[in-house]
Protein backbone atom coordinates (compact mmCIF):
# COMPACT_ATOMS: atom_id res chain seq x y z
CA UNK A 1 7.40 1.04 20.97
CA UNK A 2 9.50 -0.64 18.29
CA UNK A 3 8.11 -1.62 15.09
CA UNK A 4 8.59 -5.25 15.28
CA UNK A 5 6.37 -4.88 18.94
CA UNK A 6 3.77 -2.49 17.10
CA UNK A 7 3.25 -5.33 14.96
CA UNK A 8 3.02 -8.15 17.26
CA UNK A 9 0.67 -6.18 19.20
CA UNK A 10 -1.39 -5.46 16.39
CA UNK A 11 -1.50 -8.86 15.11
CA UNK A 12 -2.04 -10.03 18.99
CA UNK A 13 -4.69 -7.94 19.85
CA UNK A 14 -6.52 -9.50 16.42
CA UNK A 15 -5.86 -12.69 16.62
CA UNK A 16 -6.65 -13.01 20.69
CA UNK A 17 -10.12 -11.35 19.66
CA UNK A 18 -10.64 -14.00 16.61
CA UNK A 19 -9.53 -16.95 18.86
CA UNK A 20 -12.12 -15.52 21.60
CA UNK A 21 -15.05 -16.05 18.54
CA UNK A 22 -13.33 -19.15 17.89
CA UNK A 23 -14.02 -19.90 21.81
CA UNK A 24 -17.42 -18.73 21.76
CA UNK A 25 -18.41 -20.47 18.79
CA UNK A 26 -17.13 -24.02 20.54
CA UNK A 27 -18.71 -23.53 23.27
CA UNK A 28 -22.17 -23.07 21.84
CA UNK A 29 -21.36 -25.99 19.56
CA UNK A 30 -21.18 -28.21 22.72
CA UNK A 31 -24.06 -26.76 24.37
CA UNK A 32 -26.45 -27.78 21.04
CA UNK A 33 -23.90 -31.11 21.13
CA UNK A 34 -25.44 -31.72 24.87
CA UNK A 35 -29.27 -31.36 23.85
CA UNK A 36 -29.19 -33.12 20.84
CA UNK A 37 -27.45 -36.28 22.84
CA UNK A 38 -29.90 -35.69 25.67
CA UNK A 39 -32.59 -35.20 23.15
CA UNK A 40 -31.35 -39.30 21.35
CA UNK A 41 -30.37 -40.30 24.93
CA UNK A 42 -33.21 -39.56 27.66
CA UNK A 43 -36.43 -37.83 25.36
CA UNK A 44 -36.33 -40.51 22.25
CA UNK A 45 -35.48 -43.24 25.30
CA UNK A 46 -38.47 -42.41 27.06
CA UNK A 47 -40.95 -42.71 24.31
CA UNK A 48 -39.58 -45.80 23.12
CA UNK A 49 -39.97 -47.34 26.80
CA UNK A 50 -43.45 -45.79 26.96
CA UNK A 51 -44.54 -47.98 23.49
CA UNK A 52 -42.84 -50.77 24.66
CA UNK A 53 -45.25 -50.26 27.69
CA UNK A 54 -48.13 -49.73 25.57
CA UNK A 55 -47.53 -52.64 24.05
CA UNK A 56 -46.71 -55.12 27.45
CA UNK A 57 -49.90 -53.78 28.51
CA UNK A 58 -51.99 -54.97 25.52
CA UNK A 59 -50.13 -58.64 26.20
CA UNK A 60 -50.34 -58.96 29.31
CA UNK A 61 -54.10 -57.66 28.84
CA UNK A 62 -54.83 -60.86 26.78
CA UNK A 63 -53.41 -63.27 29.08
CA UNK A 64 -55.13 -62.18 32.25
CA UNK A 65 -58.16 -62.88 29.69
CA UNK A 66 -57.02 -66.38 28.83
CA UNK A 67 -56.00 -66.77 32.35
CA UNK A 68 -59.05 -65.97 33.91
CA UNK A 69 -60.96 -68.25 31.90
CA UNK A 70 -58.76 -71.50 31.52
CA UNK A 71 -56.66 -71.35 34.60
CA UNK A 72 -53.82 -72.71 32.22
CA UNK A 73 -50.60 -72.56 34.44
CA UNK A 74 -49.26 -71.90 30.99
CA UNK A 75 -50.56 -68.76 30.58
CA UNK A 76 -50.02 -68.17 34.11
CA UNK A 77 -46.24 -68.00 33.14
CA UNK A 78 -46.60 -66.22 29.96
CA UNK A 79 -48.30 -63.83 32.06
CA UNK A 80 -45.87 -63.46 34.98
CA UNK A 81 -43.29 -63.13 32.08
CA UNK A 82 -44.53 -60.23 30.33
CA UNK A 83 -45.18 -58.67 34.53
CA UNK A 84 -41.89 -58.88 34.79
CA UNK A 85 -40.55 -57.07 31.74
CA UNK A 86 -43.15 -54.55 32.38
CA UNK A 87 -41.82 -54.09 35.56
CA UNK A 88 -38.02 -54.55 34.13
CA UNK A 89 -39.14 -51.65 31.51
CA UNK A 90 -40.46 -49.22 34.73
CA UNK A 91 -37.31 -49.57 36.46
CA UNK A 92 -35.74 -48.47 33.73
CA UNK A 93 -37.61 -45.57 32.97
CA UNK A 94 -37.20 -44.20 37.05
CA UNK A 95 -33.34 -44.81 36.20
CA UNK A 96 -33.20 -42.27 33.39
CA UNK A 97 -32.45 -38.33 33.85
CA UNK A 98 -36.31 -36.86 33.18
CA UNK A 99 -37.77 -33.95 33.45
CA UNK A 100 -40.20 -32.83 36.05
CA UNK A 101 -43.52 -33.04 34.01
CA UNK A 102 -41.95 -36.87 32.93
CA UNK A 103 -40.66 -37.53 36.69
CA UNK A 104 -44.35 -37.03 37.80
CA UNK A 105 -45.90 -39.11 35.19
CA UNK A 106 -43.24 -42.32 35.71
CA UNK A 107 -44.71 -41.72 39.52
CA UNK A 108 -48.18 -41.88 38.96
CA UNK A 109 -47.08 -44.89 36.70
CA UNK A 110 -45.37 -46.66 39.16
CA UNK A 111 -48.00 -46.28 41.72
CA UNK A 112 -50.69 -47.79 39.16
CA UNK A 113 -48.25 -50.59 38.77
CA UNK A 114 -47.65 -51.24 42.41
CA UNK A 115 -51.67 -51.48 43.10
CA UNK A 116 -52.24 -53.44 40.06
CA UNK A 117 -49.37 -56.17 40.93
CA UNK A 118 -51.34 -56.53 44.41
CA UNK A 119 -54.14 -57.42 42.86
CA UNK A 120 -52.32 -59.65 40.19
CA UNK A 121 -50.62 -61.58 43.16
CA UNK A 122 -53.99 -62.12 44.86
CA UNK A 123 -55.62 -63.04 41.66
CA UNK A 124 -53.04 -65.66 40.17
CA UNK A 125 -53.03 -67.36 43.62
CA UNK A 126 -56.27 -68.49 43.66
CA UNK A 127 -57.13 -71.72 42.82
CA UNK A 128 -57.75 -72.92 39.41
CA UNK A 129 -61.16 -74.59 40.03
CA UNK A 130 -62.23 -71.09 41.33
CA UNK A 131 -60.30 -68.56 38.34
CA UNK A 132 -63.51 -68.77 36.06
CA UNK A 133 -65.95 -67.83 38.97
CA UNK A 134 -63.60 -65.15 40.73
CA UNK A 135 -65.46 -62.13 38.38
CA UNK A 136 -64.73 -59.43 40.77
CA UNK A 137 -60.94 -59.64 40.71
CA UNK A 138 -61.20 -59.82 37.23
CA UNK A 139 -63.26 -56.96 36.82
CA UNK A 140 -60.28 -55.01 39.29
CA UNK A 141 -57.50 -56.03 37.33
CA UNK A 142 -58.82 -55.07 33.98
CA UNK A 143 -59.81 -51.44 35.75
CA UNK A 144 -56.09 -51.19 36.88
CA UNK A 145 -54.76 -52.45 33.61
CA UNK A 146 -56.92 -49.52 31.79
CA UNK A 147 -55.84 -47.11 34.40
CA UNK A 148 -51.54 -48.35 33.15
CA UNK A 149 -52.94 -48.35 29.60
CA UNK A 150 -53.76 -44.23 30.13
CA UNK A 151 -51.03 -43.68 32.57
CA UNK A 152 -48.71 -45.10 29.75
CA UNK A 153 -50.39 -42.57 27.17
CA UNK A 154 -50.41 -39.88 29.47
CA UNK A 155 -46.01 -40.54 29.60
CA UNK A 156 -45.38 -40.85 26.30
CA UNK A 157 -47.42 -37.32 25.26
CA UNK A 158 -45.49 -35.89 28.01
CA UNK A 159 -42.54 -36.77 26.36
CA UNK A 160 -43.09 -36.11 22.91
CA UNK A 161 -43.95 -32.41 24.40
CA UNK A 162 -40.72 -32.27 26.17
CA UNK A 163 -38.91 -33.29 22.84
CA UNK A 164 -40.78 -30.62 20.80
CA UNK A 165 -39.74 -28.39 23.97
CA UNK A 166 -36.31 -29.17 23.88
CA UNK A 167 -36.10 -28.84 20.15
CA UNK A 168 -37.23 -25.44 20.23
CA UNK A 169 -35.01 -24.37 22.98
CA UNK A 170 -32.33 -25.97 20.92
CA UNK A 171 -33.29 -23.99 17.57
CA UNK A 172 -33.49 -20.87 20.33
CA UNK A 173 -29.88 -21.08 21.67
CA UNK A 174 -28.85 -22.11 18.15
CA UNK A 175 -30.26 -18.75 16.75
CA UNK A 176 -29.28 -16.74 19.70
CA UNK A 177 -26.01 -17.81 19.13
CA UNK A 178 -25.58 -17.15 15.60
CA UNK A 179 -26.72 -13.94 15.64
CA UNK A 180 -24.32 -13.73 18.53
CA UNK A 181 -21.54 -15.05 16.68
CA UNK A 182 -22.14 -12.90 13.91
CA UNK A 183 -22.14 -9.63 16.24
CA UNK A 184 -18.75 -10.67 17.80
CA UNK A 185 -17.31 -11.43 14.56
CA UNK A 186 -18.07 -7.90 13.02
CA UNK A 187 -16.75 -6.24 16.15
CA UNK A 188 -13.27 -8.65 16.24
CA UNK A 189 -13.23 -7.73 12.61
CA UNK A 190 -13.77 -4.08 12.75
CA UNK A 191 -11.65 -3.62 15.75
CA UNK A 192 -8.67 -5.54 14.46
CA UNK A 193 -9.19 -3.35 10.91
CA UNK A 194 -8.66 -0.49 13.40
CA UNK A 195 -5.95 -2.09 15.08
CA UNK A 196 -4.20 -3.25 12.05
CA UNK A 197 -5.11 0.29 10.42
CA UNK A 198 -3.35 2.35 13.25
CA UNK A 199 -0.03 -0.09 13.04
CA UNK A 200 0.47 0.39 9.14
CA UNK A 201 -0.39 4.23 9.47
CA UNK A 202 2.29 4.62 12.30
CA UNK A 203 4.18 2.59 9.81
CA UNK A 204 3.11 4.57 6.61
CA UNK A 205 4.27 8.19 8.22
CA UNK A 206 7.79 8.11 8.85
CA UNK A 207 7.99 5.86 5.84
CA UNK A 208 7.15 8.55 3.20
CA UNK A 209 9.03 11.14 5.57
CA UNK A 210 12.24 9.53 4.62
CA UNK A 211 10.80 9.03 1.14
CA UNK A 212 10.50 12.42 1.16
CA UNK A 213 13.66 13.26 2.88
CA UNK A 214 15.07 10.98 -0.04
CA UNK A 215 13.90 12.76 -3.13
CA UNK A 216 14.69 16.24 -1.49
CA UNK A 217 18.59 14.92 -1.06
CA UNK A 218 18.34 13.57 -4.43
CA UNK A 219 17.48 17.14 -5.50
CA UNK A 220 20.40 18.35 -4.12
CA UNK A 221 18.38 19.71 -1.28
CA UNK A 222 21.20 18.72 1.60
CA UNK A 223 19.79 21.61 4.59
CA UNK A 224 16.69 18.97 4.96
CA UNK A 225 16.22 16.78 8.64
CA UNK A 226 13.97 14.12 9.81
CA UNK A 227 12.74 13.83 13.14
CA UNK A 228 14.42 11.46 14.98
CA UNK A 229 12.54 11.86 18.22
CA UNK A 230 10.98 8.41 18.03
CA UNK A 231 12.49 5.35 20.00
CA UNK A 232 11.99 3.16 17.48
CA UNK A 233 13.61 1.62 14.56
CA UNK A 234 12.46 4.59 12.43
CA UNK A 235 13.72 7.04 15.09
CA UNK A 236 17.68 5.24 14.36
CA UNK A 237 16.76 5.34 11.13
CA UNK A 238 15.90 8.91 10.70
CA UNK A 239 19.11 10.00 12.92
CA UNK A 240 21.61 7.95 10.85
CA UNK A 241 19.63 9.76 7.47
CA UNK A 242 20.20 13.07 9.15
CA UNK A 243 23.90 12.42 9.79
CA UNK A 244 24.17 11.09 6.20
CA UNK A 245 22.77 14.22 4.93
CA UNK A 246 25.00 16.35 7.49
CA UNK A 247 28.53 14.26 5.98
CA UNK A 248 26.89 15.09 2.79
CA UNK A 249 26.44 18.99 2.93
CA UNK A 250 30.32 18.79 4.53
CA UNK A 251 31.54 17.45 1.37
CA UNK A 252 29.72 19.17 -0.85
CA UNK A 253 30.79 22.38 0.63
CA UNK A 254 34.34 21.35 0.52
CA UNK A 255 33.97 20.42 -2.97
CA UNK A 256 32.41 23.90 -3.97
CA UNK A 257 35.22 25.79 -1.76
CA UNK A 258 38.17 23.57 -3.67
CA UNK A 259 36.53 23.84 -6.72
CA UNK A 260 35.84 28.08 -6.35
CA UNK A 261 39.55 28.05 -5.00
CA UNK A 262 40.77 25.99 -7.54
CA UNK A 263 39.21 28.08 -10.61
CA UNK A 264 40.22 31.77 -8.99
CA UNK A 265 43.97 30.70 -8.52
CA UNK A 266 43.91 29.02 -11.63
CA UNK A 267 42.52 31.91 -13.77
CA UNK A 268 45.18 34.99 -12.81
CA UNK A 269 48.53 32.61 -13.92
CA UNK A 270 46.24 31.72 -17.48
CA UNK A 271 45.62 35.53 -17.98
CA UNK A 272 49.60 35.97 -17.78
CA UNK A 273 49.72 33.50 -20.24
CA UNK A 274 47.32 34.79 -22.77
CA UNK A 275 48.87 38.34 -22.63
CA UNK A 276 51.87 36.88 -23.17
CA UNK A 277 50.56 35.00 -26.04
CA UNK A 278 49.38 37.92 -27.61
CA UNK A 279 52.55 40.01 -26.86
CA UNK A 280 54.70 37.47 -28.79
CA UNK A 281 52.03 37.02 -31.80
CA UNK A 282 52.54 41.27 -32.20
CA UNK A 283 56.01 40.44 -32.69
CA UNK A 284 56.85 42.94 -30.02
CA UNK A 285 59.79 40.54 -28.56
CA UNK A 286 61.01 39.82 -31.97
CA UNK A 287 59.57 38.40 -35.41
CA UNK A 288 58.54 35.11 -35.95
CA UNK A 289 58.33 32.77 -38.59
CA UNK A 290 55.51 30.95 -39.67
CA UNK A 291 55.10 27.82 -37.56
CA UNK A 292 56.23 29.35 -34.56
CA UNK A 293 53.38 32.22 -35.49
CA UNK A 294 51.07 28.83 -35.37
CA UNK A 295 52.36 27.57 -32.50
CA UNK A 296 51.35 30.11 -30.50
CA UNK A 297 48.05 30.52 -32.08
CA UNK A 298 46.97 27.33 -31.08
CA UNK A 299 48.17 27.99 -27.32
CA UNK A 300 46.43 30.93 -27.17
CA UNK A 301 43.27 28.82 -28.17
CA UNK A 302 43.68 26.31 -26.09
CA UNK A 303 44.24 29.02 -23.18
CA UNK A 304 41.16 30.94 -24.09
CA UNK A 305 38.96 27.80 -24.14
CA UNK A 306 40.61 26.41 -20.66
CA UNK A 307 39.83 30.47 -19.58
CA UNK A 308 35.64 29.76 -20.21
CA UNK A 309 36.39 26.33 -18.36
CA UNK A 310 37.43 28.22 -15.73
CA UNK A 311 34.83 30.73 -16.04
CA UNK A 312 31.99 28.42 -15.89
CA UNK A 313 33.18 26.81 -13.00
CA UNK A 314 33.41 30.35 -11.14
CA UNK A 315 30.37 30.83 -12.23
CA UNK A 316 29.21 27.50 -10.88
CA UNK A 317 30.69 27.86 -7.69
CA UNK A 318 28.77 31.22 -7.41
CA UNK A 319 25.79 29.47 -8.45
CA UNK A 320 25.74 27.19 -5.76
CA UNK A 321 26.82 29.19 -3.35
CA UNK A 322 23.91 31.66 -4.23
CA UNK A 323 25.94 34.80 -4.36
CA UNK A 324 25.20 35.38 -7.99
CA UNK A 325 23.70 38.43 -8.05
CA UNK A 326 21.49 39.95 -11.22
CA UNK A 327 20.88 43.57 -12.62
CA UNK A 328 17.61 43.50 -14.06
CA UNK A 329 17.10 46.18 -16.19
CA UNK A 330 14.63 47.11 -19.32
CA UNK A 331 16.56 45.97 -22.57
CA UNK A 332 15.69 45.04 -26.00
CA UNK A 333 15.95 41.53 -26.10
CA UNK A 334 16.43 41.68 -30.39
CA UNK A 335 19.66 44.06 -29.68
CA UNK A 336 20.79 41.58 -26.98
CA UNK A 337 20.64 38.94 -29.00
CA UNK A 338 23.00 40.59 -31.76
CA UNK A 339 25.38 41.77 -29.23
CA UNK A 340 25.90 38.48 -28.95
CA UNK A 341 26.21 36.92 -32.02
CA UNK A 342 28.57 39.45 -33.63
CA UNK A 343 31.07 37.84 -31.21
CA UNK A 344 30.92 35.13 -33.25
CA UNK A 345 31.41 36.02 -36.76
CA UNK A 346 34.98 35.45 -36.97
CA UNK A 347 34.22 31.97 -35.50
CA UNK A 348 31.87 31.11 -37.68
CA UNK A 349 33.92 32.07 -41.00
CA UNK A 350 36.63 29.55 -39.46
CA UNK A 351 34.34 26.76 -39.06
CA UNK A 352 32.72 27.46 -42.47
CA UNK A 353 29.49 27.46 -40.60
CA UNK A 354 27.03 30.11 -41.49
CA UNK A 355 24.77 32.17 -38.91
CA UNK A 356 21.43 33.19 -40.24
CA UNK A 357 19.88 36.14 -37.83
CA UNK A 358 15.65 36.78 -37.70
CA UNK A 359 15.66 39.45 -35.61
CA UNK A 360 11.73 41.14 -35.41
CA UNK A 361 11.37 44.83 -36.58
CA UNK A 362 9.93 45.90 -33.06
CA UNK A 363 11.46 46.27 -30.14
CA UNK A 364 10.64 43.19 -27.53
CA UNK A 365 11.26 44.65 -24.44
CA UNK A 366 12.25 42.60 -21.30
CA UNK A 367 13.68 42.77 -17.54
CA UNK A 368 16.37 41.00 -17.86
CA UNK A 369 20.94 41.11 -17.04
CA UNK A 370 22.46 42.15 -19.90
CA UNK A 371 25.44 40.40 -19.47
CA UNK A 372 24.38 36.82 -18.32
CA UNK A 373 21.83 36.86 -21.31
CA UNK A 374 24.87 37.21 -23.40
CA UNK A 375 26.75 34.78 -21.73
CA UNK A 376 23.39 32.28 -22.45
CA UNK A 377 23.17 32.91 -25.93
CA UNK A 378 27.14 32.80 -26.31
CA UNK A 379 26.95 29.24 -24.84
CA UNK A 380 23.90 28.18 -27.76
CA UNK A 381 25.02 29.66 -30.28
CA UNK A 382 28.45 28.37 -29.21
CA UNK A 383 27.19 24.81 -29.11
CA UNK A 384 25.25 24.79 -32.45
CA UNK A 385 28.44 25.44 -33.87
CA UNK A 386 30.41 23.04 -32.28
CA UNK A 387 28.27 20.52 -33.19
CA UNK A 388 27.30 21.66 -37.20
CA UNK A 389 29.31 20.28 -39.86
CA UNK A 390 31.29 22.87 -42.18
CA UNK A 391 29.10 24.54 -44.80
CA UNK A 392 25.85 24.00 -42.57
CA UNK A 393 24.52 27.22 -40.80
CA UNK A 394 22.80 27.79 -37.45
CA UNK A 395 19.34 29.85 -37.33
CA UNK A 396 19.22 32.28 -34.14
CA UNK A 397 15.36 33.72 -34.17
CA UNK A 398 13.80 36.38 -31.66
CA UNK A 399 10.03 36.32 -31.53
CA UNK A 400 7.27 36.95 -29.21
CA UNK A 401 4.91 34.06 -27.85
CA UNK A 402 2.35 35.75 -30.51
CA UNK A 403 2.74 36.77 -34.04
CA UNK A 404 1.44 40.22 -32.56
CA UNK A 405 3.93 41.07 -29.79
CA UNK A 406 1.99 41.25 -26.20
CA UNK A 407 3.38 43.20 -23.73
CA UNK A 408 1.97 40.27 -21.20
CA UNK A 409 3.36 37.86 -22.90
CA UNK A 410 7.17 36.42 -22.69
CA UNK A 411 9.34 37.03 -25.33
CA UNK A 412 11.48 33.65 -27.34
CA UNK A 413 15.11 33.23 -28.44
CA UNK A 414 15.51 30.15 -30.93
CA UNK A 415 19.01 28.81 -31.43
CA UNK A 416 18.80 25.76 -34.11
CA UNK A 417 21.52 23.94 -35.13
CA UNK A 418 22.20 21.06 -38.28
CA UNK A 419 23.85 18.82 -36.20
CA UNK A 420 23.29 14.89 -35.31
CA UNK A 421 20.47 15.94 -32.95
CA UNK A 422 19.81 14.65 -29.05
CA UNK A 423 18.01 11.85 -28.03
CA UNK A 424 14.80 11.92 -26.55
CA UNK A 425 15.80 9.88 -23.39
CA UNK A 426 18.38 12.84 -22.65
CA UNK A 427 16.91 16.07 -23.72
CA UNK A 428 16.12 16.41 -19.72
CA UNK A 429 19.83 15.09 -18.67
CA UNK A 430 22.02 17.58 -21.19
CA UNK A 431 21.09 20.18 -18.39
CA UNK A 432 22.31 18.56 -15.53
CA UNK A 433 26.11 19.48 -14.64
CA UNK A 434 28.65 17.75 -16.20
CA UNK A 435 26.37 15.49 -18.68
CA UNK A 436 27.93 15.68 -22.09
CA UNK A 437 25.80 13.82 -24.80
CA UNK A 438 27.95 12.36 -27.80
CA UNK A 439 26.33 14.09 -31.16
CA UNK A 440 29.44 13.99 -33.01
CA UNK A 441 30.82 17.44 -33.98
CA UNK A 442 32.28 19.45 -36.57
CA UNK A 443 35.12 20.44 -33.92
CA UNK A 444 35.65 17.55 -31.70
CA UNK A 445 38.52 18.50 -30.09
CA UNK A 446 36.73 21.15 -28.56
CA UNK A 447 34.66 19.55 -25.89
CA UNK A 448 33.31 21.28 -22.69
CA UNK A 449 32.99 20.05 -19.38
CA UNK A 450 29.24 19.78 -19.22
CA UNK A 451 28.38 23.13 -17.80
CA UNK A 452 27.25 24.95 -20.13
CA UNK A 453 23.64 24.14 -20.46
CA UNK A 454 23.46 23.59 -16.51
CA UNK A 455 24.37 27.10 -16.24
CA UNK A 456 22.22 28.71 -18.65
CA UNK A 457 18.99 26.89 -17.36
CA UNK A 458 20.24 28.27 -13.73
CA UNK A 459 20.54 31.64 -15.46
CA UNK A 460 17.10 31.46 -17.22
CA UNK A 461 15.15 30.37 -14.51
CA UNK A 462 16.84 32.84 -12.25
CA UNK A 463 15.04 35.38 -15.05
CA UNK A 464 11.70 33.42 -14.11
CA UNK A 465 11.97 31.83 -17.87
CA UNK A 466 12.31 28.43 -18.80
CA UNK A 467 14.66 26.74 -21.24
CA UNK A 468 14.59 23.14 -23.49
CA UNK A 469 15.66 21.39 -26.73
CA UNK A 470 13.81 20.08 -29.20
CA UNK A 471 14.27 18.17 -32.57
CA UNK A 472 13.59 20.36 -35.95
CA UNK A 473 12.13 18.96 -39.26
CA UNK A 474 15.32 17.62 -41.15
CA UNK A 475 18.19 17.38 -39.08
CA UNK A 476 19.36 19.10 -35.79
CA UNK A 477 17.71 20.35 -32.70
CA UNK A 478 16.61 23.77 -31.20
CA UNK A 479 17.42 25.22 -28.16
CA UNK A 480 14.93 27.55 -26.62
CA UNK A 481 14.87 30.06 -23.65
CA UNK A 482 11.40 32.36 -22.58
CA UNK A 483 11.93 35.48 -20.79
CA UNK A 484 9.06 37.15 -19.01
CA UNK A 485 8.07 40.63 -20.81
CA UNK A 486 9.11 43.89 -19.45
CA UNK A 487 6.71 44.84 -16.93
């Protein structure tokens, strides 16, 4: 599945369980809608009809009274008035939707009514001379108008219990519901969490795989590959990464074979060129005179320093290729060390730059090739004085990690120069190949390629040592390399 449909589903799957709450919740909000307008439509409608019955009952009560003992055709009317609206008012009540216990009760009113209006009709017909003697339908309809009066009673407690019913029921299904409501929404919530959980992790992985694949290429590690298996976006994008890196490993092996190519042809037509340098400053072809003894000095320098050029990019090539190979051997690193340096003295009287040697009395023993530790110290000690000023000096120091050499303990060469000093935003970046920091120099013509401290770390840490720069007190910086002690 594509991204773009893992995240629709995700975000489907949540949002179709949230909307199915949202459902539930409506739904129970019309149910408690329904009972509380039954509740104000039918329950409160019955026990307002039931006082208004009470209270018809009571009047028409007093004018049967008044009736019976005046025979006023007045009261006659009042009283077949307030008949009718009781009977208006019962009609009513048999119209509305009641329950069964109120259903019953209406009933049983309505057949109280019907025998009551019998007697009424049979009572109000008689004669007027006659109402104040006619004591036994008086007596009847007073009976029947107590028996309404309790039937009446009897409705409206029947529906005041059938509100306090309903109202419970309603508090029930309200409760029941929000405990409901609150179940569904914790499982909606935890199971879109999940949901949305598994989409952002299946998101997440190849994500930092190519993050990863990223800062291994930016490493210079060009043999890694993602997996590309997947259908998806990801899965394109992992494929076109892989044939990135592939293009990327071509070229860079091109670029190592032009450059190893490059270097070995160039280096046999410079050493004919030195020797013959050197042949015509012995004067064996003929003598020369001063400025043409000059002129060929300086092309034999420049030679000689195009020669290490060359030799540091053979020996990057080899490098990177990983055919560099390494005789470890037991040697004194203090004897090393001024193997080294001597090559340097007639250098350093040129330059006017003096070389100050603190070599320890003891032997510091380590495993270690001879000749590439010369070739690292050559390139520090070469720098310092590339970069000192004329009538400075450079300090080269051997010394254990302790005062009291350890024989489990690695051994440190010190190379400290009084130059300008490097930054501390690119003491890390002078080691990279081809970075050249501008410190200003005591022989700026004499500039490197940037190699020289890239291959000396390689060197070092092909020794299982470590190598770094530092500032001194004063002026200048100090460029260290740790060997491991002889085991």
């Amino acid at each position: 599945m594509k991204v773009t449909g893992r995240i629709a589903t995700g975000t489907g799957i949540a949002v179709f369980l949230l909307m199915g709450v949202l459902v539930w919740d409506l739904a129970t909000i019309r149910r408690l809608s329904a009972v509380a307008q039954e509740l104000a439509q039918v329950r409160f409608r019955v026990s307002i009809l039931a006082l208004e019955q009470a209270r018809l009952l009571n009047r028409i009560d007093e004018f049967t009274r008044k009736y019976s003992v005046t025979g006023d055709e007045a009261y006659d009317q009042r009283l077949r008035e307030l008949q009718e609206a009781f009977a208006a008012r019962l009609a009513e009540l048999s119209a509305l939707r009641l329950s069964e216990a109120e259903r019953t009760e209406v009933g049983r009113l309505s057949n109280l009514w019907a025998g009551y209006w019998r007697s009424a009709i049979a009572f109000q017909g008689s004669p007027a001379e006659e109402m104040p003697a006619d004591r036994d339908r008086m007596d009847d309809l007073l009976v029947r108008l107590d028996e309404l009066q309790r039937g009446v009673r009897r409705l409206d407690e029947v529906a005041q219990f059938t509100v306090s019913e309903e109202a419970e029921r309603s508090v029930t299904v309200s409760q029941r519901a929000e405990r409901l409501s609150l179940v569904v929404v914790a499982i909606a919530m935890v199971v879109s969490l999940i949901i949305l959980w598994l989409t952002v992790r299946s998101i997440q992985r190849p994500l930092k795989r190519l993050a990863g694949g990223t800062r291994a290429v930016a490493d210079g590690d060009l043999a890694v590959q993602l997996d590309s298996s997947s259908k998806d976006e990801f899965g394109k994008l992992a494929e076109s990464f892989n044939q990135m890196v592939h293009r990327l490993a071509e070229l860079d092996q091109v670029k190592k074979d032009f450059l190893s190519h490059v270097s070995h042809e160039l280096k046999t037509p410079l050493v004919s060129m030195q020797e013959t340098n050197e042949l015509l400053l012995e004067e064996i072809p003929g003598p020369l005179n001063e400025r043409q003894r000059r002129f060929l000095a300086l092309n034999l320098e420049s030679s000689l320093r195009l020669s290490s050029m060359i030799s540091r990019l053979l020996d990057l090539a080899q490098l990177e290729s990983g055919v560099m190979e390494y005789r470890l051997l037991r040697h004194d690193l203090a004897e090393v060390v001024r193997t080294a340096v001597n090559g340097f003295e007639a250098r350093s009287r040129e330059s006017r730059v003096g070389i100050e040697l603190n070599l320890p009395e003891r032997r510091i023993l380590v495993n270690c090739d001879h000749d590439r530790i010369i070739q690292v110290v050559g390139n520090l000690v070469d720098n310092a004085l590339k970069f000192s000023s004329p009538g400075g000096s450079i300090v080269i120091a051997v010394h254990p990690l302790q005062a009291a050499y350890s024989e489990k303990g690695p051994a440190f060469v010190e190379v400290g120069d009084r130059g300008p000093g490097v930054p501390d935003e690119e003491k890390e970046l002078i080691f990279e190949r081809f970075y050249q920091v501008a410190r200003g120099s005591g022989d700026g013509g004499s500039r490197g390629v940037g190699l020289g401290l890239a291959i000396c770390r390689e060197i070092i840490e092909a020794h299982g040592g470590e190598i770094n720069v530092k500032d001194q007190e004063g002026l200048g910086s100090i460029f260290s390399f740790s060997l491991p002690a002889a085991k």
